[in-house]
C-alpha atoms as a PDB file:
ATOM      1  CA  UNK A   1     -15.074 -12.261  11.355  1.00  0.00           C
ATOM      2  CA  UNK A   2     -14.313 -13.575  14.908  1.00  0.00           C
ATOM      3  CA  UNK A   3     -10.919 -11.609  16.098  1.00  0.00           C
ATOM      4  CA  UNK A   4      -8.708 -14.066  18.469  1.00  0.00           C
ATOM      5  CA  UNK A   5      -6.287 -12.939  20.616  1.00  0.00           C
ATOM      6  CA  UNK A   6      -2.866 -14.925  19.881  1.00  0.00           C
ATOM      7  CA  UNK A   7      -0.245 -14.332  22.903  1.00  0.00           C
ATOM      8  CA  UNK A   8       2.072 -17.321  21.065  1.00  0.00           C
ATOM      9  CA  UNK A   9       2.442 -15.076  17.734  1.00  0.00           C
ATOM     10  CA  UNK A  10       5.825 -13.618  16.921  1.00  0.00           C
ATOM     11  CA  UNK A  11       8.381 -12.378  14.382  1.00  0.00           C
ATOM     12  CA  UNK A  12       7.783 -14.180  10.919  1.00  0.00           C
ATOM     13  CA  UNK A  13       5.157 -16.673  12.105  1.00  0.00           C
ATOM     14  CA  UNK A  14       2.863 -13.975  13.379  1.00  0.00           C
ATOM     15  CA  UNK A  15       3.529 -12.005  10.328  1.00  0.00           C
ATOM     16  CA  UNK A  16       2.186 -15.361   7.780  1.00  0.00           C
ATOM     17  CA  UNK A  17      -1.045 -15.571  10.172  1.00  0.00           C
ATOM     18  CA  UNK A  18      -1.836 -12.002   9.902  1.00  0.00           C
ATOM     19  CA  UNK A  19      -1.748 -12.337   6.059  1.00  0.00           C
ATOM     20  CA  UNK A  20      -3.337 -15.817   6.096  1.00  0.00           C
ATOM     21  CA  UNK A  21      -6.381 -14.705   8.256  1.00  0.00           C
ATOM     22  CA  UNK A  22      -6.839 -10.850   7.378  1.00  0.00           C
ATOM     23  CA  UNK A  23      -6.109 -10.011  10.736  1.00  0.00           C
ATOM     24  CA  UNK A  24      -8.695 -12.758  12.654  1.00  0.00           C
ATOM     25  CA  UNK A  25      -5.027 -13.599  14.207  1.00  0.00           C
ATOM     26  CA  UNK A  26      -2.715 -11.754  14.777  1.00  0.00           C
ATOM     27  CA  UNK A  27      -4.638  -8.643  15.296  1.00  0.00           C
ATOM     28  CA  UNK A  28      -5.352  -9.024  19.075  1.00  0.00           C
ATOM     29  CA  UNK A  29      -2.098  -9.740  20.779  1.00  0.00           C
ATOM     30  CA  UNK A  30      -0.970  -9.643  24.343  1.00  0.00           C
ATOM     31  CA  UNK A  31      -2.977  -7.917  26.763  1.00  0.00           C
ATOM     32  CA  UNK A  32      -5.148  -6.598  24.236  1.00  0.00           C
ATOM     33  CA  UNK A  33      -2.982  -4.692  22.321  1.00  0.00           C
ATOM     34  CA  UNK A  34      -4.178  -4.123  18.992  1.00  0.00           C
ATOM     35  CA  UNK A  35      -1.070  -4.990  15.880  1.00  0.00           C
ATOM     36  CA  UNK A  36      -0.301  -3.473  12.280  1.00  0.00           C
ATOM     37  CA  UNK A  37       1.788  -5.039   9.694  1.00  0.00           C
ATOM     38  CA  UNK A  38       4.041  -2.135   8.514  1.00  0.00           C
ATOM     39  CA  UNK A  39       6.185  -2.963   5.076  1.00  0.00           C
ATOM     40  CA  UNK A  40       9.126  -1.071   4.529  1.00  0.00           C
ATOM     41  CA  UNK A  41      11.459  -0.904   1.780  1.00  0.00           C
ATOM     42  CA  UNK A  42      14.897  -2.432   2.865  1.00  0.00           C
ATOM     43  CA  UNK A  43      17.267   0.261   2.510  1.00  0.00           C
ATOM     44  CA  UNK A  44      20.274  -1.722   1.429  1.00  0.00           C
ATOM     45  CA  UNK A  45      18.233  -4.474  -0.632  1.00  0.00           C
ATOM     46  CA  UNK A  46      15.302  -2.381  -1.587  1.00  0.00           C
ATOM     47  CA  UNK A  47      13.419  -5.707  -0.748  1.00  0.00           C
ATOM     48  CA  UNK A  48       9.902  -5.256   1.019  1.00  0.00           C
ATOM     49  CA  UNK A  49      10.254  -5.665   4.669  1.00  0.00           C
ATOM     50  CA  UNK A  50       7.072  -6.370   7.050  1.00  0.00           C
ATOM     51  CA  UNK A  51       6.744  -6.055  10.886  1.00  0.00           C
ATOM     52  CA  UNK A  52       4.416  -6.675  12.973  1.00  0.00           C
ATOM     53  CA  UNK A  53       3.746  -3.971  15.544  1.00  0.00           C
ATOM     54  CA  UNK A  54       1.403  -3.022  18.462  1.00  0.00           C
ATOM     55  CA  UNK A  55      -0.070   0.682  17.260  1.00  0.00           C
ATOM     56  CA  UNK A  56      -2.973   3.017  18.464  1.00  0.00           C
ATOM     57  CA  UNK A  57      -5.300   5.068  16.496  1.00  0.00           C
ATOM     58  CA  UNK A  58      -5.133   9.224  16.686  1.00  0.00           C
ATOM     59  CA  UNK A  59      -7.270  11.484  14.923  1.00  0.00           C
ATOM     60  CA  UNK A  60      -6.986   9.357  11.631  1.00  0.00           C
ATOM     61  CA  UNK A  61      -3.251   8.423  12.071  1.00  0.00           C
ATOM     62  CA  UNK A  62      -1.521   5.221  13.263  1.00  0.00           C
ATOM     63  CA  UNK A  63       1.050   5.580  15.831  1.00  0.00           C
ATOM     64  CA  UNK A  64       3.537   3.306  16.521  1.00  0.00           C
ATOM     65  CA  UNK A  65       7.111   3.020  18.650  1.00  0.00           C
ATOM     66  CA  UNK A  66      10.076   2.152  17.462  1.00  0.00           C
ATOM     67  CA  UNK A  67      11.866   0.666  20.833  1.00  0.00           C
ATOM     68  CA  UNK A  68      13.691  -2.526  19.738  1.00  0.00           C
ATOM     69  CA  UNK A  69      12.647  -3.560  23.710  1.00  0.00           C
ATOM     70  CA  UNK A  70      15.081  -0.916  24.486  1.00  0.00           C
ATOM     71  CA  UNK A  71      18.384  -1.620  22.910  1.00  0.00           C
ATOM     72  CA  UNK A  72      20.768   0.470  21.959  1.00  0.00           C
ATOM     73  CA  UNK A  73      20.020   0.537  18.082  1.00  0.00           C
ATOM     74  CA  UNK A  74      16.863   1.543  16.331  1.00  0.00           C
ATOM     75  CA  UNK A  75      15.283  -1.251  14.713  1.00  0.00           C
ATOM     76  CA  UNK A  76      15.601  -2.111  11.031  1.00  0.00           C
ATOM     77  CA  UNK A  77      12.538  -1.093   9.897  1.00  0.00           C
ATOM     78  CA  UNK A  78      12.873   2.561  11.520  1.00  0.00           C
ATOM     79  CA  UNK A  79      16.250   3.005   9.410  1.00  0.00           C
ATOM     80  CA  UNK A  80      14.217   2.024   6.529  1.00  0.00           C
ATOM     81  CA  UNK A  81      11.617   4.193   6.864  1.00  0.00           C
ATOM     82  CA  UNK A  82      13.640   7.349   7.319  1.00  0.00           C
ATOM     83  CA  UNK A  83      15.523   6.678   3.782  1.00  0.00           C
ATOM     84  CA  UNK A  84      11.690   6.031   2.532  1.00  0.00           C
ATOM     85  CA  UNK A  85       9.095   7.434   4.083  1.00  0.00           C
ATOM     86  CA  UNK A  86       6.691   5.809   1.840  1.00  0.00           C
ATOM     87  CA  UNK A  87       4.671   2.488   3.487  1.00  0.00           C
ATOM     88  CA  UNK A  88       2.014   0.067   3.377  1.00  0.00           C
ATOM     89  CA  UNK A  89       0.428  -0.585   6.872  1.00  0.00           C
ATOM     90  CA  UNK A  90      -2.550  -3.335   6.940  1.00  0.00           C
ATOM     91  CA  UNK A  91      -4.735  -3.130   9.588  1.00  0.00           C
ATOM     92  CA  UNK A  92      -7.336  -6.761   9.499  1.00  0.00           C
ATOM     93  CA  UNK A  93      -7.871  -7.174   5.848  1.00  0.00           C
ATOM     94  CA  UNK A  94      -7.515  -3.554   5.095  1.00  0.00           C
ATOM     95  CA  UNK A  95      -4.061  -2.655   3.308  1.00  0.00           C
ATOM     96  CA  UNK A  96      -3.164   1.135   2.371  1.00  0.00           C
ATOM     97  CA  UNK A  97      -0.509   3.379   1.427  1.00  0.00           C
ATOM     98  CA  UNK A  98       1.041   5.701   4.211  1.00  0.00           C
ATOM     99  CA  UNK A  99       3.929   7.975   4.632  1.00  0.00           C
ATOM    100  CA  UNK A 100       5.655   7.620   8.135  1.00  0.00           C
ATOM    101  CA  UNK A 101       7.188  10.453  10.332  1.00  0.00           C
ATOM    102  CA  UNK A 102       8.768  10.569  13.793  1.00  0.00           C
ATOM    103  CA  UNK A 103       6.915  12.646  15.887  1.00  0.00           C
ATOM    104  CA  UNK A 104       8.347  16.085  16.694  1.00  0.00           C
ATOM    105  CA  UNK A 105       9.085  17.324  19.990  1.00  0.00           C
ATOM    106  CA  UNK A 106       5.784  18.946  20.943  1.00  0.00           C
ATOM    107  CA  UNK A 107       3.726  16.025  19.696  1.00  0.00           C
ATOM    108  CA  UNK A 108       5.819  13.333  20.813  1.00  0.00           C
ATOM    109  CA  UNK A 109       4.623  13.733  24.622  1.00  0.00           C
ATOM    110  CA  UNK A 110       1.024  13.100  24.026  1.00  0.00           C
ATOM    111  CA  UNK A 111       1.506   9.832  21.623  1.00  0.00           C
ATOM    112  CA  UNK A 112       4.071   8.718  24.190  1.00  0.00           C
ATOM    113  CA  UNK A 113       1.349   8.722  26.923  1.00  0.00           C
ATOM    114  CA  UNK A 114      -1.207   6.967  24.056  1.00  0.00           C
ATOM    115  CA  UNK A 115       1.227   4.048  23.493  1.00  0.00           C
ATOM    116  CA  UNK A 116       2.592   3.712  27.294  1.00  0.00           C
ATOM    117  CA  UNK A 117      -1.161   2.869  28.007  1.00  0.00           C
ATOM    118  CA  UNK A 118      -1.269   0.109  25.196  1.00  0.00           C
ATOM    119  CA  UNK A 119       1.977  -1.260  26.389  1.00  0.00           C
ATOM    120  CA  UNK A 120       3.258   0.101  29.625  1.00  0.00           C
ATOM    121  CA  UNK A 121       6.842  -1.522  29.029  1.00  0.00           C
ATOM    122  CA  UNK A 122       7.530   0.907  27.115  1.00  0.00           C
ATOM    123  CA  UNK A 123       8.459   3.512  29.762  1.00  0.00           C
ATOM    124  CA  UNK A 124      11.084   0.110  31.086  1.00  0.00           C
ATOM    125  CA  UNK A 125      12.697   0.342  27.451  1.00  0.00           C
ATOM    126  CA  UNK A 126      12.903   4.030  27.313  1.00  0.00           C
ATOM    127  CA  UNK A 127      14.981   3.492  30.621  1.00  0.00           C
ATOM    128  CA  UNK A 128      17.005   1.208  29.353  1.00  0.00           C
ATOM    129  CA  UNK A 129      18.198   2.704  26.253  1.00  0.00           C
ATOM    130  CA  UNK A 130      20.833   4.829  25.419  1.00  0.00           C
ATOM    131  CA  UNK A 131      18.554   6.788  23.129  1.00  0.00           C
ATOM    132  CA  UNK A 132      15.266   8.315  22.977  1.00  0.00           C
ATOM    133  CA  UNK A 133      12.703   5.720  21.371  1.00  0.00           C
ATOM    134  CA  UNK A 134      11.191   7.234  18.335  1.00  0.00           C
ATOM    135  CA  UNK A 135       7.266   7.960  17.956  1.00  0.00           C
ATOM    136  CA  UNK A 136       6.218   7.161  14.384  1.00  0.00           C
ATOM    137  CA  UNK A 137       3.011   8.439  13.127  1.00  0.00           C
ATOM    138  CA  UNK A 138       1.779   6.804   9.972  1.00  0.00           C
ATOM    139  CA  UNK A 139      -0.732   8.865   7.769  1.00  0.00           C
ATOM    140  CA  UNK A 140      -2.939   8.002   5.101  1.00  0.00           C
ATOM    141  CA  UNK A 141      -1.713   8.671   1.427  1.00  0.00           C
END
């Protein structure tokens, strides 16, 4: 399989060509950052919910951030993970079961660091918001 790197993929759209291609696009986004698809249950509909989301590998785990860009709010799927922890994350053509968790307070640090160097503007949303931007680690069921 020939990975492509698709800067133009976003929300829904990128979501279809991840699915559609296994990952050949939609995997490789901007500046080489490497994407998920993380489906959560909705909390209020109980209706699956997928995002697509830049993430980085540790020790077995996936790690991804749940910024919003900054805003105020955490993002839907965050809410819907803490009510159910349970997930299914593909990565390519491979799709698994995980359970999620935000990082705790000594860990959080380190995966901060890990993710700031797959997408620096994270550190400009962490300024920007009026909370601190959740570290979820998603591991293996």
């Amino acid at each position: 399989m020939a990975i492509q790197q698709r800067e133009d993929l976003y929300g829904q759209h990128h979501v279809d060509r991840y699915v559609e291609t296994d990952g050949e696009e939609g995997y490789l986004w901007k500046r080489g950052s490497t994407i998920l698809l993380l489906t959560t249950t909705g909390r209020r509909s109980g209706e699956p919910r997928v995002r697509p989301l830049i993430f980085r590998e540790d020790a077995g785990r996936y790690v991804v951030v749940a910024s919003r860009g900054g805003s105020p709010e955490h993002p839907d799927w965050y809410l819907n993970l803490r009510e159910q922890p349970e997930v299914e994350v593909q990565i390519l053509g491979e799709r698994f079961a995980a359970r999620a968790r935000t990082a705790g307070p000594d860990e959080r640090p380190r995966l901060w660091e890990l993710m700031v160097e797959a997408w620096p503007e994270y550190d400009t949303y962490q300024e920007r918001a009026e909370r601190e931007i959740p570290v979820v680690i998603l591991e293996r069921l």
